[in-house]
Protein backbone atom coordinates (compact mmCIF):
# COMPACT_ATOMS: atom_id res chain seq x y z
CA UNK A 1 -77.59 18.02 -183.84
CA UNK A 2 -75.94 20.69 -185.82
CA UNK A 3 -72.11 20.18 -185.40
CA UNK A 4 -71.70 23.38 -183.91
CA UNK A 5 -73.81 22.94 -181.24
CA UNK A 6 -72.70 19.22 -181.01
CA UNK A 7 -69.30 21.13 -180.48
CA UNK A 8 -70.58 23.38 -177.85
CA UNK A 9 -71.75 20.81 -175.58
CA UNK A 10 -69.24 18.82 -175.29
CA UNK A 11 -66.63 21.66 -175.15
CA UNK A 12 -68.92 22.70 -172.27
CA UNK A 13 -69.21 18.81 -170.81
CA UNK A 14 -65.04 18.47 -170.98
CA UNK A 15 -65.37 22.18 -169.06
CA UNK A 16 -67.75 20.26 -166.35
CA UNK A 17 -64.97 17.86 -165.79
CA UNK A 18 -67.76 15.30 -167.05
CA UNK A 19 -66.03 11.62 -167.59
CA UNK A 20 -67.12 10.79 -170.29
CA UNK A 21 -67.38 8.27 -173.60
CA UNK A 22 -69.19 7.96 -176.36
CA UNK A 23 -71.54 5.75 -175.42
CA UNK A 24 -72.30 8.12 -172.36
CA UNK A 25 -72.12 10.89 -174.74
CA UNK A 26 -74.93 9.52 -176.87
CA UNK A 27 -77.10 8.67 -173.98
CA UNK A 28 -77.25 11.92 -172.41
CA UNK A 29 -78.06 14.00 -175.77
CA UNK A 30 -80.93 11.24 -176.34
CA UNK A 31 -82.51 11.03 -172.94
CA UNK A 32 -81.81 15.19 -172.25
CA UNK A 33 -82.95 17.77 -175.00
CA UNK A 34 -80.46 20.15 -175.89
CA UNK A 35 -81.50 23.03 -173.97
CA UNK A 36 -81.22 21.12 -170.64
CA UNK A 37 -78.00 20.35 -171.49
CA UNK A 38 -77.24 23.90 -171.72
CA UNK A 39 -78.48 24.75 -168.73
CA UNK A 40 -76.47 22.10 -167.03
CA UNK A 41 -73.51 23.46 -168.07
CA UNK A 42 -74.13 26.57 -167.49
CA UNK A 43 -74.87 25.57 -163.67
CA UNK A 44 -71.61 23.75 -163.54
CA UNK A 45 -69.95 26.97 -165.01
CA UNK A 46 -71.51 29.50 -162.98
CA UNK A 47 -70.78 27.35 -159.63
CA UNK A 48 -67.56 27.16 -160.63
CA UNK A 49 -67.02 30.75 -161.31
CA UNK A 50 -67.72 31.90 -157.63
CA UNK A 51 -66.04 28.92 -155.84
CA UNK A 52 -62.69 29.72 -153.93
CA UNK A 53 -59.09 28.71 -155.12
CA UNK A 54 -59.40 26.18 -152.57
CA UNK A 55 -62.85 24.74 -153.80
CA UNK A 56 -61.56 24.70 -156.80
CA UNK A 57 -58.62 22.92 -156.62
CA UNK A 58 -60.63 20.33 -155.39
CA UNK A 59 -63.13 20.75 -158.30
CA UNK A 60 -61.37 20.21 -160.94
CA UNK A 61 -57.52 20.45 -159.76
CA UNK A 62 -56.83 23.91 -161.01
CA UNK A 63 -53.40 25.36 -159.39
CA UNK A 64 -54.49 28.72 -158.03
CA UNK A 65 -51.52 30.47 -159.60
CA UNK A 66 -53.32 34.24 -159.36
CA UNK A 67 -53.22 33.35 -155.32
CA UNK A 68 -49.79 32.20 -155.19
CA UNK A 69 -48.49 35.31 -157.43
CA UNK A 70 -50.30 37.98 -155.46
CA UNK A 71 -48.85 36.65 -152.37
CA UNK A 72 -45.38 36.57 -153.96
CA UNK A 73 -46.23 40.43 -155.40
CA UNK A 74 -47.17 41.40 -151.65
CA UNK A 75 -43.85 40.71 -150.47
CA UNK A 76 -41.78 41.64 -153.53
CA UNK A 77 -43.69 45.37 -153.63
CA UNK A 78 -43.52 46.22 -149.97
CA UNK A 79 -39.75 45.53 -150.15
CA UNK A 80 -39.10 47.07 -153.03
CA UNK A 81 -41.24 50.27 -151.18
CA UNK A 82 -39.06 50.03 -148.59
CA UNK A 83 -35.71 50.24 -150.03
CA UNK A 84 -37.05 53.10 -152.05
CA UNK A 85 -38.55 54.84 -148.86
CA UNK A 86 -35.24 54.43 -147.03
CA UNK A 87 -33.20 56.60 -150.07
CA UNK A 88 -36.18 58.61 -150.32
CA UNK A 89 -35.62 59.04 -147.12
CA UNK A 90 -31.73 60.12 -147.48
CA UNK A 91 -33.25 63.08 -150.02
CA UNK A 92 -35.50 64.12 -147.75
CA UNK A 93 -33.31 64.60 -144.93
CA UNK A 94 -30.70 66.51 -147.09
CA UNK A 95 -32.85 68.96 -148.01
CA UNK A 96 -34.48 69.47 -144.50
CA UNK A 97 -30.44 69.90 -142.89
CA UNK A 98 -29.64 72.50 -145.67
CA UNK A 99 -33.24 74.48 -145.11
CA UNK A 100 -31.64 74.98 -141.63
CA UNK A 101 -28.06 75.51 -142.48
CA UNK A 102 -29.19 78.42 -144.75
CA UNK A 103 -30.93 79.84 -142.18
CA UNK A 104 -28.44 79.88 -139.64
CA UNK A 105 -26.02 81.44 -142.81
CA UNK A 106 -28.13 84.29 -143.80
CA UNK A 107 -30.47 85.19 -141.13
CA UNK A 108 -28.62 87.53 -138.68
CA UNK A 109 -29.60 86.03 -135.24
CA UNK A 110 -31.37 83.49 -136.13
CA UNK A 111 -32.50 81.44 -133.15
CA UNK A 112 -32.83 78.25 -134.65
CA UNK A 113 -37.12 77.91 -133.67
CA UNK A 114 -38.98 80.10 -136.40
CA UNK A 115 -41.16 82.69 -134.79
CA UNK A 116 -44.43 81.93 -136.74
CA UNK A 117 -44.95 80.92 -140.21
CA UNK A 118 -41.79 83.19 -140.88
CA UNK A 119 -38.15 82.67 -139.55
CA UNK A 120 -37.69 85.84 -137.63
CA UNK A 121 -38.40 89.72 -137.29
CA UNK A 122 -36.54 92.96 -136.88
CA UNK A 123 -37.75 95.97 -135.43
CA UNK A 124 -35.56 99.35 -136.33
CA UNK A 125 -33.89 100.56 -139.15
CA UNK A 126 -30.35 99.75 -138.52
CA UNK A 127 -31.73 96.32 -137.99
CA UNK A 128 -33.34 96.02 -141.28
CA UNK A 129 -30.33 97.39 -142.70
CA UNK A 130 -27.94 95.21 -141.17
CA UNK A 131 -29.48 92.24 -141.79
CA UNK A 132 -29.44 93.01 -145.51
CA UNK A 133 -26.06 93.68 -145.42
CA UNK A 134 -25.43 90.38 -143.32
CA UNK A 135 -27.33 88.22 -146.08
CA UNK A 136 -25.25 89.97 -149.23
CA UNK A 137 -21.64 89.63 -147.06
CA UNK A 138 -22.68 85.78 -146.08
CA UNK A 139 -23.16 85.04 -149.74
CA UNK A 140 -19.67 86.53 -150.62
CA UNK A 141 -17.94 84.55 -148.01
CA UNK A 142 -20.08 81.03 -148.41
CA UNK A 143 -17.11 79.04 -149.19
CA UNK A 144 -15.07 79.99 -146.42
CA UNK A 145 -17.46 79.46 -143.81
CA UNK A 146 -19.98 76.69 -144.68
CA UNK A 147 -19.72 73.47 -143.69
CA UNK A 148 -21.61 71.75 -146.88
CA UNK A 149 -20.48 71.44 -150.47
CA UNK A 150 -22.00 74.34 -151.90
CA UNK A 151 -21.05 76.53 -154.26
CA UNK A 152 -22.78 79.30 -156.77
CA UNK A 153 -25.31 78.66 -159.28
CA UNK A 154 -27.25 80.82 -162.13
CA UNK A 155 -29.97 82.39 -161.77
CA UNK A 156 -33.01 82.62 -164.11
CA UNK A 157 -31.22 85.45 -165.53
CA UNK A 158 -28.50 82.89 -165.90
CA UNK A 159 -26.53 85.47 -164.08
CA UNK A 160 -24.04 84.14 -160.97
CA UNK A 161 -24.71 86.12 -158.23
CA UNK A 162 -27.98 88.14 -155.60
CA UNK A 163 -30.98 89.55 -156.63
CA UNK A 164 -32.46 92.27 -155.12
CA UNK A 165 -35.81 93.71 -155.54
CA UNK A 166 -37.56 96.01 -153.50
CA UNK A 167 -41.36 96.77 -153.63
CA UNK A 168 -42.88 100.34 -152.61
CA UNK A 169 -45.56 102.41 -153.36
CA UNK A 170 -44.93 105.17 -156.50
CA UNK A 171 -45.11 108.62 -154.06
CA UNK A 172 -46.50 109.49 -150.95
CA UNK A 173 -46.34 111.77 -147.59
CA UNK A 174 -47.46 110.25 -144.03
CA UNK A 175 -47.74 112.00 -141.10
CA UNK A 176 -48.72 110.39 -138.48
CA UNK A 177 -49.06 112.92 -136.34
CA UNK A 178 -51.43 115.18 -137.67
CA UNK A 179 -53.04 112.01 -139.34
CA UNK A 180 -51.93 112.59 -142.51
CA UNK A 181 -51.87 110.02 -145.79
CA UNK A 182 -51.14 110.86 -149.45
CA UNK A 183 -50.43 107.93 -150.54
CA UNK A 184 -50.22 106.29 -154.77
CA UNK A 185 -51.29 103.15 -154.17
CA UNK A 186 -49.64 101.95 -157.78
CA UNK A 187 -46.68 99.74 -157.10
CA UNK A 188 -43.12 99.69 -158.28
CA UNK A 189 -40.32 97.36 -158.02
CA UNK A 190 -36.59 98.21 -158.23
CA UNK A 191 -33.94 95.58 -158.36
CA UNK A 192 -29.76 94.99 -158.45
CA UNK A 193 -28.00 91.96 -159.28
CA UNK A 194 -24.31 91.78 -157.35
CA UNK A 195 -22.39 89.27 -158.85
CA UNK A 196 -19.20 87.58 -157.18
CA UNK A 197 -16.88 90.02 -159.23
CA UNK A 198 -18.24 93.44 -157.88
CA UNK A 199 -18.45 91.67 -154.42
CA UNK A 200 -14.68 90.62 -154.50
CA UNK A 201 -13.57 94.28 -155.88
CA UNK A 202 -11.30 96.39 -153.73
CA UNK A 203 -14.02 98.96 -153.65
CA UNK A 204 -16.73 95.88 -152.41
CA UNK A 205 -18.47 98.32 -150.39
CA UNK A 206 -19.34 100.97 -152.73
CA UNK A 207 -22.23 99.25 -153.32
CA UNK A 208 -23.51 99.59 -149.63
CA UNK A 209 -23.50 103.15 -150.59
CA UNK A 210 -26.00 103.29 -153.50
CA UNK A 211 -28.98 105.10 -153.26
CA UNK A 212 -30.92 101.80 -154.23
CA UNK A 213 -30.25 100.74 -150.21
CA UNK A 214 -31.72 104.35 -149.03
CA UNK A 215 -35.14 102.71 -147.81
CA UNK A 216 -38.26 104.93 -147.48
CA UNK A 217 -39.89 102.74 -145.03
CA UNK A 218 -43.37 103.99 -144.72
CA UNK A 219 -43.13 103.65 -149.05
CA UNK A 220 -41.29 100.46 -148.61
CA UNK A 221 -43.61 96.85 -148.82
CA UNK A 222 -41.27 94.49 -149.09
CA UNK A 223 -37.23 93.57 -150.04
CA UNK A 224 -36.30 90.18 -151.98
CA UNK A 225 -33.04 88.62 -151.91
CA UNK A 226 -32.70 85.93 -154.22
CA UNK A 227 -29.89 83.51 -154.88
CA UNK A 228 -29.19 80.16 -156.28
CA UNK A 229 -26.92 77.51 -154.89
CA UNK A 230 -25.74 73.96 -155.79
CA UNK A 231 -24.72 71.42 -153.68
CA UNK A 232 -24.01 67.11 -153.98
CA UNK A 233 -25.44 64.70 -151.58
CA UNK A 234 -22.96 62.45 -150.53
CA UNK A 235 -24.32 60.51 -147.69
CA UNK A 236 -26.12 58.31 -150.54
CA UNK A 237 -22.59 57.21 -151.40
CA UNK A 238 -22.53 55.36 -147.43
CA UNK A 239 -25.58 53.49 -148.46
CA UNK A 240 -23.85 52.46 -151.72
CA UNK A 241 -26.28 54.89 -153.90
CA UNK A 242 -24.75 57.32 -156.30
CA UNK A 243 -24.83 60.71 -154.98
CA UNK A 244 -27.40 63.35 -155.99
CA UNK A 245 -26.80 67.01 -157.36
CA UNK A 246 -29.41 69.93 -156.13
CA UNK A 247 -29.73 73.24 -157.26
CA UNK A 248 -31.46 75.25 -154.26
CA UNK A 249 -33.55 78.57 -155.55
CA UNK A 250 -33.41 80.94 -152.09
CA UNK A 251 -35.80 83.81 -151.96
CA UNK A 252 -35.29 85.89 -148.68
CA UNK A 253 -38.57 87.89 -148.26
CA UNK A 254 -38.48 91.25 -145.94
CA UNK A 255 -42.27 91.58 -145.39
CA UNK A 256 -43.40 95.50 -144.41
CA UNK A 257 -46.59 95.50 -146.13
CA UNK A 258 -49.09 95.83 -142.73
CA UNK A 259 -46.56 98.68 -141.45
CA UNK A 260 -46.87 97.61 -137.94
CA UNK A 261 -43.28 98.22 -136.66
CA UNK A 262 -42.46 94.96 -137.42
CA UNK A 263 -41.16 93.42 -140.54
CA UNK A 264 -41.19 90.01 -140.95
CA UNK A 265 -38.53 88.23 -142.44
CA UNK A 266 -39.30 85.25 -144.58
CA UNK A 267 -36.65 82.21 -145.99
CA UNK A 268 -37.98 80.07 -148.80
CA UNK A 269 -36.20 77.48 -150.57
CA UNK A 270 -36.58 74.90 -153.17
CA UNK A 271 -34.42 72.07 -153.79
CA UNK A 272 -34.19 70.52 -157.39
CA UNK A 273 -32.31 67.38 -158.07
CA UNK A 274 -30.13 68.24 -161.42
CA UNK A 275 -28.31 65.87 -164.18
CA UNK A 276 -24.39 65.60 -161.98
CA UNK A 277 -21.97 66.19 -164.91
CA UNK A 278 -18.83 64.09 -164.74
CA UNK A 279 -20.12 61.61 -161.83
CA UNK A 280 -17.10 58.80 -161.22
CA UNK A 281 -17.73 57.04 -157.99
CA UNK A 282 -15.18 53.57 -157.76
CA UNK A 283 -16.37 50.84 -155.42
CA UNK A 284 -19.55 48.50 -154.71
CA UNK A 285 -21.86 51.57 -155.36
CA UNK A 286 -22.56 50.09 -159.21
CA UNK A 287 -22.22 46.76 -158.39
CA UNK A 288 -25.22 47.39 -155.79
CA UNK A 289 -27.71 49.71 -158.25
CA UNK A 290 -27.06 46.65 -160.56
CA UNK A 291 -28.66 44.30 -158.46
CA UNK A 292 -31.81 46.50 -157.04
CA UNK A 293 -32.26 46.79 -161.20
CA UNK A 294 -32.83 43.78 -161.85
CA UNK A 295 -34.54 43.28 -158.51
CA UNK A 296 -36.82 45.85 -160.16
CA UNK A 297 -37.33 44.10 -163.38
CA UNK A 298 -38.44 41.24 -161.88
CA UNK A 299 -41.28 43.12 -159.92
CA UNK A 300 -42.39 44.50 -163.50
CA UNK A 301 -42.34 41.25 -164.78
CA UNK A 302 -44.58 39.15 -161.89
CA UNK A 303 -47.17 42.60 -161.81
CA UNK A 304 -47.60 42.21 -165.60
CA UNK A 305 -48.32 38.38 -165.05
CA UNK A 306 -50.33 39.18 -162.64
CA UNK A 307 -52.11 42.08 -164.59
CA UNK A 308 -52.54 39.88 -167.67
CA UNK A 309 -54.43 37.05 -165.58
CA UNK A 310 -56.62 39.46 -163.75
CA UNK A 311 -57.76 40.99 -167.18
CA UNK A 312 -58.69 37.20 -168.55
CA UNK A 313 -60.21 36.40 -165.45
CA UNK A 314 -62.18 39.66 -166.28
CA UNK A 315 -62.53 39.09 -169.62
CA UNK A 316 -63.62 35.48 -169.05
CA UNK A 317 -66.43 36.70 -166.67
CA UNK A 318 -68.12 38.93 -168.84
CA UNK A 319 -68.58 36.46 -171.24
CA UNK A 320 -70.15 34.28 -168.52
CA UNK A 321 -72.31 37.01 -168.11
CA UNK A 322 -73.18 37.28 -171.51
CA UNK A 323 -74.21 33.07 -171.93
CA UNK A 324 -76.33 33.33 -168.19
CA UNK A 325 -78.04 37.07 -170.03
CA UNK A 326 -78.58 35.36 -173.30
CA UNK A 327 -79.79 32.34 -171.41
CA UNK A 328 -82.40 34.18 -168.82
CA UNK A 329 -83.81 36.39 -172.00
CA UNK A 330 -84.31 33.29 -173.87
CA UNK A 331 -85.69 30.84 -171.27
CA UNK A 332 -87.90 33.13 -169.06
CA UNK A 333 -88.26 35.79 -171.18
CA UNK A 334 -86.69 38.92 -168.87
CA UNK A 335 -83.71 40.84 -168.93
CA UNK A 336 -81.39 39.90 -165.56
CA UNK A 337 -81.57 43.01 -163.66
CA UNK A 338 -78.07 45.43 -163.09
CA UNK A 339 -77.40 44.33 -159.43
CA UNK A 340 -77.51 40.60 -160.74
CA UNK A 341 -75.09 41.85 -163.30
CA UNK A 342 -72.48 43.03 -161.64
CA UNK A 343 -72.01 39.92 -159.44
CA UNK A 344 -70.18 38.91 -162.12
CA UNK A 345 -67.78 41.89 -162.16
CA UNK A 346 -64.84 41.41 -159.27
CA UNK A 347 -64.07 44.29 -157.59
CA UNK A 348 -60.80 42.81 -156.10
CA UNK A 349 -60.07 42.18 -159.58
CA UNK A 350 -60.01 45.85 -160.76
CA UNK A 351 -58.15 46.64 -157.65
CA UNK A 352 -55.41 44.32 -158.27
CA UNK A 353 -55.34 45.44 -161.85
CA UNK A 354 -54.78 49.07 -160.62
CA UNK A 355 -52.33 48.38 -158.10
CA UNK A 356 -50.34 46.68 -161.19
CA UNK A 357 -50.81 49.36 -163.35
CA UNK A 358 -49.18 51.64 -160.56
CA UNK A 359 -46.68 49.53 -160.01
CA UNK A 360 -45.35 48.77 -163.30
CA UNK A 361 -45.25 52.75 -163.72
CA UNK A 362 -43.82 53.56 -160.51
CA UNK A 363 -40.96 50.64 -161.00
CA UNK A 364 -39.96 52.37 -164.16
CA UNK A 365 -40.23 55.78 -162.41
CA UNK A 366 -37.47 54.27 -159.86
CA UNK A 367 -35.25 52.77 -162.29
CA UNK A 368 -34.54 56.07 -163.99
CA UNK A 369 -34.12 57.22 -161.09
CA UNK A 370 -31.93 54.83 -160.20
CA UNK A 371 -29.63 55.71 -162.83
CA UNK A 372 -30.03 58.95 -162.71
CA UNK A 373 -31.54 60.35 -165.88
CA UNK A 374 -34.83 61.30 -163.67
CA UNK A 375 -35.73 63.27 -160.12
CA UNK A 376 -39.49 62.78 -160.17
CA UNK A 377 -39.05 61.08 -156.07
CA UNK A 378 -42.91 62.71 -155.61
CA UNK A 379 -44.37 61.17 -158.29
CA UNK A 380 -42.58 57.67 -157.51
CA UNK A 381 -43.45 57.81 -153.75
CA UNK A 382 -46.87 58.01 -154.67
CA UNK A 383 -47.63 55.41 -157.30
CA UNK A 384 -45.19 52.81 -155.44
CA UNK A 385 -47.01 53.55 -151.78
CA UNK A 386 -50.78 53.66 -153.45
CA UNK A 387 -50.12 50.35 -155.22
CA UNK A 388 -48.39 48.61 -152.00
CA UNK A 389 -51.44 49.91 -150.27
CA UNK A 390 -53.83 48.43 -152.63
CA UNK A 391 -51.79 45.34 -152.43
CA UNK A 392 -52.22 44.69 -148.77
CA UNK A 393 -55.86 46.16 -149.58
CA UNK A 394 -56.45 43.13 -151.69
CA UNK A 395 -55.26 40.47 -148.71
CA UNK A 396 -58.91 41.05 -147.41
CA UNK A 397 -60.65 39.01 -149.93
CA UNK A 398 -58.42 35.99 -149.09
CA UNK A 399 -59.46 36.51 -145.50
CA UNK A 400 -63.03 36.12 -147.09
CA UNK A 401 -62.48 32.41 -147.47
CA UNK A 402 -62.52 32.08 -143.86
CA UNK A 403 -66.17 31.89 -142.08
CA UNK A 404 -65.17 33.83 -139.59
CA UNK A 405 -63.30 36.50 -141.12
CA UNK A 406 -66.21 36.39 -144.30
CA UNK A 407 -68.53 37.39 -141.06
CA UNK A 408 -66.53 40.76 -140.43
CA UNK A 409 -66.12 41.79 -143.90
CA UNK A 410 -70.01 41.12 -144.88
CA UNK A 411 -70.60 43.27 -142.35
CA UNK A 412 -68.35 45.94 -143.04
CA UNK A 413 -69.97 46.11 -146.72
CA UNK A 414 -73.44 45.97 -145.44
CA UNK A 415 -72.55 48.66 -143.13
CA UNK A 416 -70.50 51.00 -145.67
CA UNK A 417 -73.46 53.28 -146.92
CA UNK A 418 -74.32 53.88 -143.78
CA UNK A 419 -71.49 54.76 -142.21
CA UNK A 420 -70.64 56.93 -145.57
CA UNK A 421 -73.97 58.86 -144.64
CA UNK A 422 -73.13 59.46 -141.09
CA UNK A 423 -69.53 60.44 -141.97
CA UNK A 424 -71.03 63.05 -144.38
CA UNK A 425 -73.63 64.73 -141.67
CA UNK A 426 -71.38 64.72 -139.00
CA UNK A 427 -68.76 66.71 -141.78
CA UNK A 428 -71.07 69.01 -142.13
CA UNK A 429 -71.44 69.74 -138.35
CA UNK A 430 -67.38 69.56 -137.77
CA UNK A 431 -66.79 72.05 -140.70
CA UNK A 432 -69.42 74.26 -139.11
CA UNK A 433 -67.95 73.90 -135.97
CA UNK A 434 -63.93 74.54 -137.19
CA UNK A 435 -65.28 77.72 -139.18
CA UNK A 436 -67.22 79.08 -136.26
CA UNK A 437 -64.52 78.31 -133.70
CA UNK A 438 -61.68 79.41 -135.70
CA UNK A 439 -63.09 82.95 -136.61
CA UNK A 440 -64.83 83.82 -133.37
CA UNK A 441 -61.83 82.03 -130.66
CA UNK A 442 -59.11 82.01 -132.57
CA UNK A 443 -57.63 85.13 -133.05
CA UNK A 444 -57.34 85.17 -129.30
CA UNK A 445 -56.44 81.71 -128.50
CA UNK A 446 -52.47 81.52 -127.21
CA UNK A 447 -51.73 78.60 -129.12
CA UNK A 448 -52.72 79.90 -132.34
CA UNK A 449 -50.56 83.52 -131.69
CA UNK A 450 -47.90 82.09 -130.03
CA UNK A 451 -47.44 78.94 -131.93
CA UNK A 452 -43.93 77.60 -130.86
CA UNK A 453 -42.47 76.02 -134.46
CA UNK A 454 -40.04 73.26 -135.15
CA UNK A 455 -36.83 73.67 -137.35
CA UNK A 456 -38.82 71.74 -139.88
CA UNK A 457 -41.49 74.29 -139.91
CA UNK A 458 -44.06 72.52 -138.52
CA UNK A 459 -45.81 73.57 -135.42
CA UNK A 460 -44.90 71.62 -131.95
CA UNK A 461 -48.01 69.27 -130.77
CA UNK A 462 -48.94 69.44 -127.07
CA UNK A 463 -46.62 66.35 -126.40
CA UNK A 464 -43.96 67.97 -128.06
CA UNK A 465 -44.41 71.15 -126.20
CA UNK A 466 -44.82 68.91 -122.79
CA UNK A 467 -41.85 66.91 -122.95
CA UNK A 468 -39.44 70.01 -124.09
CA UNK A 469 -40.67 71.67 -120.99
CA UNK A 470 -40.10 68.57 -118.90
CA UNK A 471 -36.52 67.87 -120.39
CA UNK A 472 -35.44 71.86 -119.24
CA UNK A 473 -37.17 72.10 -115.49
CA UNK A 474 -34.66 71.42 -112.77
CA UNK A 475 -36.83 68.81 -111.15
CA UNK A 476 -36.53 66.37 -113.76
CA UNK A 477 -33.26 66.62 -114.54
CA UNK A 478 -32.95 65.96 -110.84
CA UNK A 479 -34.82 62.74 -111.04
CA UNK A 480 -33.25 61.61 -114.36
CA UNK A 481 -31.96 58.79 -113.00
CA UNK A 482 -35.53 57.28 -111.17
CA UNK A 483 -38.21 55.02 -113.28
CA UNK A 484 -40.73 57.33 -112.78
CA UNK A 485 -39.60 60.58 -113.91
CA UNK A 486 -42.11 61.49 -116.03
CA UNK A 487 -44.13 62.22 -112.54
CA UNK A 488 -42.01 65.49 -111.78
CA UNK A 489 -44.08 66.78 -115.17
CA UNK A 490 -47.44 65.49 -114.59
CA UNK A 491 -47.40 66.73 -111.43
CA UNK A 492 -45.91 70.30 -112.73
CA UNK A 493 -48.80 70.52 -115.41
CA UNK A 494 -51.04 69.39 -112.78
């Protein structure tokens, strides 16, 4: 034989785990032509390729180190999620308590429940006015009377103080009463900035005088106050984090565009985590960033070992699919058909890979974060939670090993295009359905025009809206003390 096909073989008999000698070696290559020999190997190969890392342990007594790393990644990731779920957490919560601190500041009578999807309403004219006035005077007196650490911050004017802009139509004449309308429907928009100094001035209330405040209401479409405020986060500081600076961008919206009698009165905000400028915080708070650091490198460092021996395991089988190919052309003369193919391919392989990838990014994402030089907590909650969820994803194919388990998961993938199809006809019916029901019932349906809101924002669910009634009736509060309170409801809703 030529010597690189004398090479091949018995690279490809060592790969067999094949005992052999030379005596044995020169037996077999005179009693088996070379292209059985071939296909021998190949066999061996190819059954070795889809055995288990238990089968082949036994095999050929090959560690499975890709098992024993992606359980070690499983726990190192989902702990590493956690602790930065539980400060994401913290910076969540922060900027929730402020939303509702500033709307207990600057919204005059401010129940604490938003109305609708806005925070409250007025009604007259001396309302409106008053509670424009209440908003401008709450800003000048913010550091006497708030409770947080804020103080003032630039606008995008990079101007300290309010902005306010008020929208209304160019000219017009209304008269109700005869039913009369002249109305230019071309828009303008006036605006004043107050700053701190004018507000502090001895003659601070000139400005309530200006003709700017004389509203033509049935002109008028909406007023904007906007302000920006900047605060630190120091309850990071008890869970020995360093503390976070925000810069909160308020836009108080005084909506009269439908001219109902009613203007709605809206209170956005946006919190952005800033650069803190001369941070010094002594104590364990270093110490402890230190540690979760390196606790950090070391997850980067097992998910690139682990990324590195999915992509030769990869690589590896695509050249297995290349020799069986090569081989099936040449022997029986046909090309191995695409479903064949992609045997070859693991999926759980490309899934790990991608969970890695995510990982790897999303660890760097938190470690500047970590020390501060980045605020991108969106972008980090999602790569670290999709990659921890692909990572517990992946635990399935170990349950494959297991006949009983490998039962339940052939079926599920026999059963996946099905279920895909059924999922997609009975959208079809549901989003009929929702559009149908929601523009024929729903603009009489009570819980869609009086939706009760949360603090948050978010609307109250039925068992939200059950048990607040059932803490507040007289009857349970009677039976507080009994095992079976909840009864005094039920039987109320009853």
């Amino acid at each position: 034989l030529p010597w690189n096909q004398y090479t091949r073989i018995l690279w490809s008999l060592c790969r067999g785990g094949f005992k052999w000698t030379p005596h044995f070696l020169a037996s077999t290559m005179m009693a088996h032509p070379e292209s059985d020999l071939m296909e021998e190997c190949l066999k061996e190969d190819l059954k070795f390729y889809f055995m288990n890392p238990c089968e082949k342990y036994r095999a050929r007594h090959q560690i499975p180190w890709k098992l024993g790393l992606q359980i070690l990644k499983i726990v190192m990731v989902t702990t590493q999620l956690v602790l930065f779920g539980l400060n994401n957490q913290l910076v969540v919560s922060f900027k929730e308590d402020n939303t509702v601190a500033f709307k207990h500041l600057f919204l005059k009578g401010y129940s604490g429940v938003d109305e609708d999807d806005y925070s409250c309403s007025v009604y007259t004219q001396e309302d409106v006015y008053e509670s424009m006035f209440f908003i401008i005077n709450q800003y000048h007196r913010l550091k006497n009377i708030s409770l947080g650490m804020l103080g003032y911050e630039e606008n995008e004017d990079d101007r300290i103080g309010l902005r306010v802009c008020k929208q209304h139509y160019k000219k017009g004449t209304v008269l109700p009463s005869n039913y009369t309308l002249n109305i230019d429907s071309e828009v303008e928009i006036d605006c004043i900035h107050l700053d701190p100094q004018v507000l502090n001035s001895e003659n601070s209330g000139h400005w309530m005088n200006s003709s700017f405040f004389s509203l033509e209401f049935y002109r008028l479409l909406q007023v904007e106050i906007s302000f920006n405020l900047k605060g630190i986060d120091l309850q990071t500081i008890h869970a020995r984090e360093l503390p976070d600076c925000y810069v909160f961008h308020n836009i108080i919206t005084f909506d009269n565009k439908a001219h109902s009698g009613r203007i709605k009165i809206y209170f956005d905000t946006e919190a952005n985590i800033q650069e803190c400028k001369g941070l010094h915080v002594s104590g364990s708070s270093q110490k402890n960033t230190q540690y979760i650091l390196m606790f950090d490198v070391f997850v980067i460092v097992s998910c690139v070992t682990s990324l590195i021996l999915c992509t030769r395991s990869i690589v590896l089988a695509l050249r297995l699919q290349k020799r069986f190919t090569r081989f099936f052309l040449e022997k029986y003369k046909r090309r191995v058909n695409d479903a064949d193919r992609w045997e070859f391919i693991n999926g759980w392989y490309i899934l790990v890979i991608i969970s890695d990838l995510m990982t790897i990014t999303g660890s760097i994402l938190k470690m500047e974060i970590k020390e501060k030089n980045l605020t991108n907590y969106d972008l980090c909650s999602i790569l670290l939670g999709t990659s921890t969820l692909f990572a517990w994803v992946g635990v399935i194919r170990y349950l494959g090993y297991f006949q009983t388990y490998n039962v339940l998961i052939l079926t599920m993938q026999a059963s996946l295009p099905k279920v895909l199809r059924f999922c997609a006809c009975a959208g079809m019916i549901y989003l009929g359905y929702t559009f149908c029901g929601w523009i024929v019932i729903g603009p009489y349906h009570e819980k869609v025009r009086y939706r009760k809101y949360q603090q948050n924002g978010f609307p109250l669910t039925d068992l939200q809206e059950f048990l607040k009634e059932c803490s507040g009736s007289e009857e349970y509060q009677k039976q507080v003390t009994t095992p079976m309170t909840f009864l005094c409801c039920c039987r109320r809703w009853v």
